[in-house]
PDB file of N, CA and C in Angstrom:
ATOM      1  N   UNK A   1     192.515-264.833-110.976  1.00  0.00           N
ATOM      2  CA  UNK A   1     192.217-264.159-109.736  1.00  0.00           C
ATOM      3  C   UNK A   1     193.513-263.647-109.107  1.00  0.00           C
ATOM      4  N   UNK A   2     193.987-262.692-108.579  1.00  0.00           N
ATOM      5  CA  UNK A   2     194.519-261.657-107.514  1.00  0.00           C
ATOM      6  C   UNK A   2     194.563-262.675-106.494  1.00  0.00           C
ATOM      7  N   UNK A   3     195.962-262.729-106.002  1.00  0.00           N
ATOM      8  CA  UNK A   3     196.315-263.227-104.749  1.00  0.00           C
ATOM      9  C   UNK A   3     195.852-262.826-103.690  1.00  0.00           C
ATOM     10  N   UNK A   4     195.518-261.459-103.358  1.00  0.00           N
ATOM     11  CA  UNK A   4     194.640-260.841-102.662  1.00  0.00           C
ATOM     12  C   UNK A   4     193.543-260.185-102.772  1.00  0.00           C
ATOM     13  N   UNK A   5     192.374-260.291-102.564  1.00  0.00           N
ATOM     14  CA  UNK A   5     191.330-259.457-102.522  1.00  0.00           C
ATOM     15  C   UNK A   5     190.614-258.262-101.840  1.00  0.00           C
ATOM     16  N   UNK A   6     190.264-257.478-102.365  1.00  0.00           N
ATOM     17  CA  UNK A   6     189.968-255.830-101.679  1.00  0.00           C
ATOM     18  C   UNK A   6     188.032-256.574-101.129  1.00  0.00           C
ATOM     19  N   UNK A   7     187.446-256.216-100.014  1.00  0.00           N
ATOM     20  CA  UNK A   7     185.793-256.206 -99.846  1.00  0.00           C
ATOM     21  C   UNK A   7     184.993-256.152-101.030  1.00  0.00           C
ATOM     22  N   UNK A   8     185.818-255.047-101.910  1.00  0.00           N
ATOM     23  CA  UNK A   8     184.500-254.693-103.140  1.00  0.00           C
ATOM     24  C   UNK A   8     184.801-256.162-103.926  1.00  0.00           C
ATOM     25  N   UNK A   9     185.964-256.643-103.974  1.00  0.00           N
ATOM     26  CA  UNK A   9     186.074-258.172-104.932  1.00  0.00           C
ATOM     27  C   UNK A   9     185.028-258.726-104.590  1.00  0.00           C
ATOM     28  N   UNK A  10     185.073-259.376-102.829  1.00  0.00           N
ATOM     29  CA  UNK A  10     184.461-260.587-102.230  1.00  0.00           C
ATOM     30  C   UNK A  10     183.063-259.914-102.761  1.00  0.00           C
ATOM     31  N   UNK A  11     182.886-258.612-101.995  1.00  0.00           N
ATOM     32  CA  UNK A  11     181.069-258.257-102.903  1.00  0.00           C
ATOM     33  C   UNK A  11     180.778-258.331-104.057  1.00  0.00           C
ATOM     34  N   UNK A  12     181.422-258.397-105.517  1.00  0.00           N
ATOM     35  CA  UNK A  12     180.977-258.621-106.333  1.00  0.00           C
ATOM     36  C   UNK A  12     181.276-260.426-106.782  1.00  0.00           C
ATOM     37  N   UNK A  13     182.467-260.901-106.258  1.00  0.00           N
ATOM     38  CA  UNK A  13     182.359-262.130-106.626  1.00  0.00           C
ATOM     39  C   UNK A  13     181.472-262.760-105.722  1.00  0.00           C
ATOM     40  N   UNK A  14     181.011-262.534-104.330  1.00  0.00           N
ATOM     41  CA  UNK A  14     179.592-263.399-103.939  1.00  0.00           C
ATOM     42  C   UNK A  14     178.273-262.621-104.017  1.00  0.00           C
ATOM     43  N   UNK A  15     178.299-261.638-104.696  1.00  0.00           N
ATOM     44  CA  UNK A  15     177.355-261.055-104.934  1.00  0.00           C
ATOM     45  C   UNK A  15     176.608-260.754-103.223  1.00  0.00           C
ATOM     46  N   UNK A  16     176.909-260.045-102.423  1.00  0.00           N
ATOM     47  CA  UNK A  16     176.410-259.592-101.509  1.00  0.00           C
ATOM     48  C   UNK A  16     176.820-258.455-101.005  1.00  0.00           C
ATOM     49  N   UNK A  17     175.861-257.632 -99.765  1.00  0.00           N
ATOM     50  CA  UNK A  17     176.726-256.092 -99.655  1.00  0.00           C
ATOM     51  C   UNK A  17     177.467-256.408 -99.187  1.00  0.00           C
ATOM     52  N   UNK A  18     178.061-254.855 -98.687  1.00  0.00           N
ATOM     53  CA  UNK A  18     179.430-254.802 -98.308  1.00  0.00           C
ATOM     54  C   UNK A  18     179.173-255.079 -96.389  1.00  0.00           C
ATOM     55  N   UNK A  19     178.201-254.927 -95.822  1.00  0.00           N
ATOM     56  CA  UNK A  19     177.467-255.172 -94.513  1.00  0.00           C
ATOM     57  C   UNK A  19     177.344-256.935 -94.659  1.00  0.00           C
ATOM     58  N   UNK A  20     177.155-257.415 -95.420  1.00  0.00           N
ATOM     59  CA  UNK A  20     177.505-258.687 -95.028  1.00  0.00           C
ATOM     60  C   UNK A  20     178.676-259.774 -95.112  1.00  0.00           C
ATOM     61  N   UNK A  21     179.308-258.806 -96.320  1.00  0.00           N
ATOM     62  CA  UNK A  21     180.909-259.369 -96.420  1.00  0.00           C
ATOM     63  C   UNK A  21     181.860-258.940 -95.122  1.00  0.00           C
ATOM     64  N   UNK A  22     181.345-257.740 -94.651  1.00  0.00           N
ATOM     65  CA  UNK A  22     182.034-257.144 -93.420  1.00  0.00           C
ATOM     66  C   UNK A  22     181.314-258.914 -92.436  1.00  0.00           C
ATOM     67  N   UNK A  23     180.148-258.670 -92.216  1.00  0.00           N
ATOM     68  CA  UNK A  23     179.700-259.619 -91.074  1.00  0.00           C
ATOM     69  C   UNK A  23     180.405-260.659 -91.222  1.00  0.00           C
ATOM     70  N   UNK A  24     180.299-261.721 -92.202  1.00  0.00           N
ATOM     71  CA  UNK A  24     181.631-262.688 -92.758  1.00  0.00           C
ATOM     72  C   UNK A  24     183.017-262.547 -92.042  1.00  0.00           C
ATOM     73  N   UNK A  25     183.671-261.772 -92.251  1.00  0.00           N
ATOM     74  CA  UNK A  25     184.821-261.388 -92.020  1.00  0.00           C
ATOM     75  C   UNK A  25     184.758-261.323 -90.069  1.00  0.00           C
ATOM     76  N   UNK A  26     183.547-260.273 -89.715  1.00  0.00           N
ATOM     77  CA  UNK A  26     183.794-260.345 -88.216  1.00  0.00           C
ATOM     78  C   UNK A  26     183.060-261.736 -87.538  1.00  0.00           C
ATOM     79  N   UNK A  27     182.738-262.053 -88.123  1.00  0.00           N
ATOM     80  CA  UNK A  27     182.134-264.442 -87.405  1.00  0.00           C
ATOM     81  C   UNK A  27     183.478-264.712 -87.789  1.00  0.00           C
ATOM     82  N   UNK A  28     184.456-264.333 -88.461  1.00  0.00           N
ATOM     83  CA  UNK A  28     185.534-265.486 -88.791  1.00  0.00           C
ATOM     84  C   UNK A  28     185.681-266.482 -89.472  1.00  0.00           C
ATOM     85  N   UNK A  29     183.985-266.485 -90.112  1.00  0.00           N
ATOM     86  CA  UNK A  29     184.121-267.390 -91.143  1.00  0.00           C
ATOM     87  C   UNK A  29     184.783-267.331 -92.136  1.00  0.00           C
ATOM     88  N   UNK A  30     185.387-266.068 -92.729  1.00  0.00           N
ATOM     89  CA  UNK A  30     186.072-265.409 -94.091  1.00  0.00           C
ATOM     90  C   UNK A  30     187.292-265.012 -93.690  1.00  0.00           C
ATOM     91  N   UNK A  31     188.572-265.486 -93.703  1.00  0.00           N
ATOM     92  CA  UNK A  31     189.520-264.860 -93.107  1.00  0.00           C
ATOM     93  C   UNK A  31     190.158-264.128 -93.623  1.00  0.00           C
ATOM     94  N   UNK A  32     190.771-262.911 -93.176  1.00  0.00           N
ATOM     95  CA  UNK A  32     190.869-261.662 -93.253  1.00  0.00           C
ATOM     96  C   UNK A  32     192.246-261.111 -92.680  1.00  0.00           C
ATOM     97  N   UNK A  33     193.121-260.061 -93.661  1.00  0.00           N
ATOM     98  CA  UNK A  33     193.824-259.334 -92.805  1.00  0.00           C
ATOM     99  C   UNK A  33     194.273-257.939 -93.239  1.00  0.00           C
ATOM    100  N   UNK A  34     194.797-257.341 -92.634  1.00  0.00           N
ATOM    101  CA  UNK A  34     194.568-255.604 -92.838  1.00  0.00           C
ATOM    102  C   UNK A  34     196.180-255.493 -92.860  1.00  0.00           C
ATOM    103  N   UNK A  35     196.414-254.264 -94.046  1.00  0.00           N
ATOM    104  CA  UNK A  35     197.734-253.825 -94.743  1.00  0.00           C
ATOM    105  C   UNK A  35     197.019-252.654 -94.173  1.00  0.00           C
ATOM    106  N   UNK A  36     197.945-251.911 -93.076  1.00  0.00           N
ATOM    107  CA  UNK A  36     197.846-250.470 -92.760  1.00  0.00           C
ATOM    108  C   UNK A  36     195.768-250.835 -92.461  1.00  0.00           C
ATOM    109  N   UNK A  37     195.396-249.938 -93.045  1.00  0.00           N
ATOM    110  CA  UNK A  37     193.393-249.693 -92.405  1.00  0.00           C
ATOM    111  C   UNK A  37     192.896-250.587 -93.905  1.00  0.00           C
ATOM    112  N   UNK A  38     193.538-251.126 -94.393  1.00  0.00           N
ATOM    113  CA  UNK A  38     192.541-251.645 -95.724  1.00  0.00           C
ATOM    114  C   UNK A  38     192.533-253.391 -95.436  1.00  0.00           C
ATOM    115  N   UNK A  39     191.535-253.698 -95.694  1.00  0.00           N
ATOM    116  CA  UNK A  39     191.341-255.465 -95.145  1.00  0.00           C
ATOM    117  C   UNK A  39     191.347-255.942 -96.627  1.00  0.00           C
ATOM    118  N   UNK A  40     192.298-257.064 -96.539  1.00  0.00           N
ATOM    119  CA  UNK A  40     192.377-257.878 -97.429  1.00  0.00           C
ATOM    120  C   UNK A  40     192.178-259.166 -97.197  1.00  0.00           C
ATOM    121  N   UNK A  41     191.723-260.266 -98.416  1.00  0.00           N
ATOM    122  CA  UNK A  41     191.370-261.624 -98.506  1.00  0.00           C
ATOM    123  C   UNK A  41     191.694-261.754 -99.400  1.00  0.00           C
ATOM    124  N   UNK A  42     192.749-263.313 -98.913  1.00  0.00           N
ATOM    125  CA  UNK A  42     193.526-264.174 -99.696  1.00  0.00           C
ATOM    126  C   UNK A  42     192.875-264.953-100.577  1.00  0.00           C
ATOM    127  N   UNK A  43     192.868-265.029-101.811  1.00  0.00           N
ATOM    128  CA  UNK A  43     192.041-265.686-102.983  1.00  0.00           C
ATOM    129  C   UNK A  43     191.556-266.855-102.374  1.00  0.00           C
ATOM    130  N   UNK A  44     192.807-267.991-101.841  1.00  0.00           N
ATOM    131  CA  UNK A  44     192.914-269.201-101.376  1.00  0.00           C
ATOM    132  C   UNK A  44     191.798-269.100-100.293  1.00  0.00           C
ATOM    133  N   UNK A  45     191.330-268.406 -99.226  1.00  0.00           N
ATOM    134  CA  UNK A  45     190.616-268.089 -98.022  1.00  0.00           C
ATOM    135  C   UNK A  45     188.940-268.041 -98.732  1.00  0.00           C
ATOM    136  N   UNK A  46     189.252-267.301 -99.436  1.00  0.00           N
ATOM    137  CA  UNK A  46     187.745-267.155-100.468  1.00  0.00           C
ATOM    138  C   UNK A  46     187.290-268.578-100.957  1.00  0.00           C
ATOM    139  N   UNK A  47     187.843-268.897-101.496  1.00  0.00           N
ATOM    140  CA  UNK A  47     187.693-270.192-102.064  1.00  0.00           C
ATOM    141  C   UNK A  47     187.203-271.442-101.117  1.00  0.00           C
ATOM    142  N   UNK A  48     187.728-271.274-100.344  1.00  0.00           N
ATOM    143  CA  UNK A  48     187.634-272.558 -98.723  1.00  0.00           C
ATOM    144  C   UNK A  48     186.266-272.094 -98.189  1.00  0.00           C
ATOM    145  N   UNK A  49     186.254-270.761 -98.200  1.00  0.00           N
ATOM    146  CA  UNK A  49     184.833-270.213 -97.652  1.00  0.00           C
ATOM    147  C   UNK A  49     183.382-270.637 -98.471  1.00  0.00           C
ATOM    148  N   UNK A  50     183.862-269.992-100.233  1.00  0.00           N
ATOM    149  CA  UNK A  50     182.670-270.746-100.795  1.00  0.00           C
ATOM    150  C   UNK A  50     182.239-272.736-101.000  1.00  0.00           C
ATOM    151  N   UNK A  51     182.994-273.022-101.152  1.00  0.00           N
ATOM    152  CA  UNK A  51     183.108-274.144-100.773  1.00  0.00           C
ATOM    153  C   UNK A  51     182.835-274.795 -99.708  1.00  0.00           C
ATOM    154  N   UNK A  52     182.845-274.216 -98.668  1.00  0.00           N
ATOM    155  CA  UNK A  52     182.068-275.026 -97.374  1.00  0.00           C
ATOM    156  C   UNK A  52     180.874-274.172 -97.277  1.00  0.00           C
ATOM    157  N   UNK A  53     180.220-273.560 -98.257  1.00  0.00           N
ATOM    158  CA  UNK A  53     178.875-272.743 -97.946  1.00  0.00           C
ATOM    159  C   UNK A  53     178.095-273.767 -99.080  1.00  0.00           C
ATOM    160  N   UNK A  54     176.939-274.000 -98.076  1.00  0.00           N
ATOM    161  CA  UNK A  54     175.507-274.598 -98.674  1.00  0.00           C
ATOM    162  C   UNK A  54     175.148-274.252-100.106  1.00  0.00           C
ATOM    163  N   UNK A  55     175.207-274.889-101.298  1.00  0.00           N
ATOM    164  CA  UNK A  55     174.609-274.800-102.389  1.00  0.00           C
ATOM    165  C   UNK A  55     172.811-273.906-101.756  1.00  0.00           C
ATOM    166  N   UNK A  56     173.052-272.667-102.788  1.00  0.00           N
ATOM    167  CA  UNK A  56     171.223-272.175-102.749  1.00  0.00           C
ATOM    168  C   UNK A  56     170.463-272.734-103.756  1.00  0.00           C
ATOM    169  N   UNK A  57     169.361-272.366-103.304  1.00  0.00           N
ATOM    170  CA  UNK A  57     167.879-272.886-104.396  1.00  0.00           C
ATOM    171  C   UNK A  57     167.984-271.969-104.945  1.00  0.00           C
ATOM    172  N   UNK A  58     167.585-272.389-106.178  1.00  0.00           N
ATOM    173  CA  UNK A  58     166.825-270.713-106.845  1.00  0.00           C
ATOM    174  C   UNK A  58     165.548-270.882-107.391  1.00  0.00           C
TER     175      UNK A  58
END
Protein backbone atom coordinates (compact mmCIF):
# COMPACT_ATOMS: atom_id res chain seq x y z
CA UNK A 1 0.00 0.00 0.00
CA UNK A 2 0.95 3.86 -0.83
CA UNK A 3 1.70 5.94 2.08
CA UNK A 4 -0.91 8.08 0.88
CA UNK A 5 -4.15 7.57 -0.58
CA UNK A 6 -6.15 9.48 -3.44
CA UNK A 7 -10.63 9.08 -2.63
CA UNK A 8 -10.71 6.75 -5.69
CA UNK A 9 -8.17 4.27 -3.42
CA UNK A 10 -10.42 4.55 -0.16
CA UNK A 11 -13.53 3.84 -2.85
CA UNK A 12 -12.24 0.96 -4.24
CA UNK A 13 -10.45 -0.45 -1.21
CA UNK A 14 -13.88 -0.07 0.93
CA UNK A 15 -15.81 -0.57 -1.81
CA UNK A 16 -18.17 2.44 -1.48
CA UNK A 17 -19.01 5.73 -3.55
CA UNK A 18 -17.21 8.47 -3.72
CA UNK A 19 -20.43 10.47 -1.73
CA UNK A 20 -19.79 8.35 1.06
CA UNK A 21 -16.06 8.27 1.30
CA UNK A 22 -16.46 12.14 0.98
CA UNK A 23 -19.22 11.83 4.04
CA UNK A 24 -16.44 9.77 6.05
CA UNK A 25 -13.96 12.24 5.62
CA UNK A 26 -16.50 15.31 6.49
CA UNK A 27 -17.86 13.27 10.26
CA UNK A 28 -14.09 13.01 10.82
CA UNK A 29 -14.25 9.70 11.16
CA UNK A 30 -11.55 9.14 8.19
CA UNK A 31 -8.84 11.53 8.55
CA UNK A 32 -7.92 13.52 5.86
CA UNK A 33 -5.66 16.17 4.37
CA UNK A 34 -5.40 18.27 1.20
CA UNK A 35 -1.97 18.90 -0.95
CA UNK A 36 -3.02 22.13 -2.86
CA UNK A 37 -7.32 21.05 -3.80
CA UNK A 38 -6.59 17.17 -3.85
CA UNK A 39 -7.47 15.27 -0.38
CA UNK A 40 -5.36 12.72 0.68
CA UNK A 41 -5.43 9.65 3.28
CA UNK A 42 -2.70 8.31 5.11
CA UNK A 43 -2.61 4.43 4.64
CA UNK A 44 -2.03 4.30 8.56
CA UNK A 45 -5.56 6.55 9.02
CA UNK A 46 -7.34 3.98 6.72
CA UNK A 47 -6.42 1.23 8.54
CA UNK A 48 -7.50 2.64 12.23
CA UNK A 49 -10.75 3.53 10.45
CA UNK A 50 -11.44 -0.03 9.14
CA UNK A 51 -10.66 -1.51 12.13
CA UNK A 52 -12.83 0.29 14.47
CA UNK A 53 -15.79 -0.28 11.89
CA UNK A 54 -18.37 -3.08 12.79
CA UNK A 55 -17.73 -6.42 11.04
CA UNK A 56 -20.98 -6.74 8.25
CA UNK A 57 -23.32 -9.68 7.71
CA UNK A 58 -23.58 -10.93 4.52
Amino acid sequence: MNDYLTIADVMKILRVSRTTAYGYIRSRRLASFKVGHLVRIKADDLQRFVEGQPKKSR
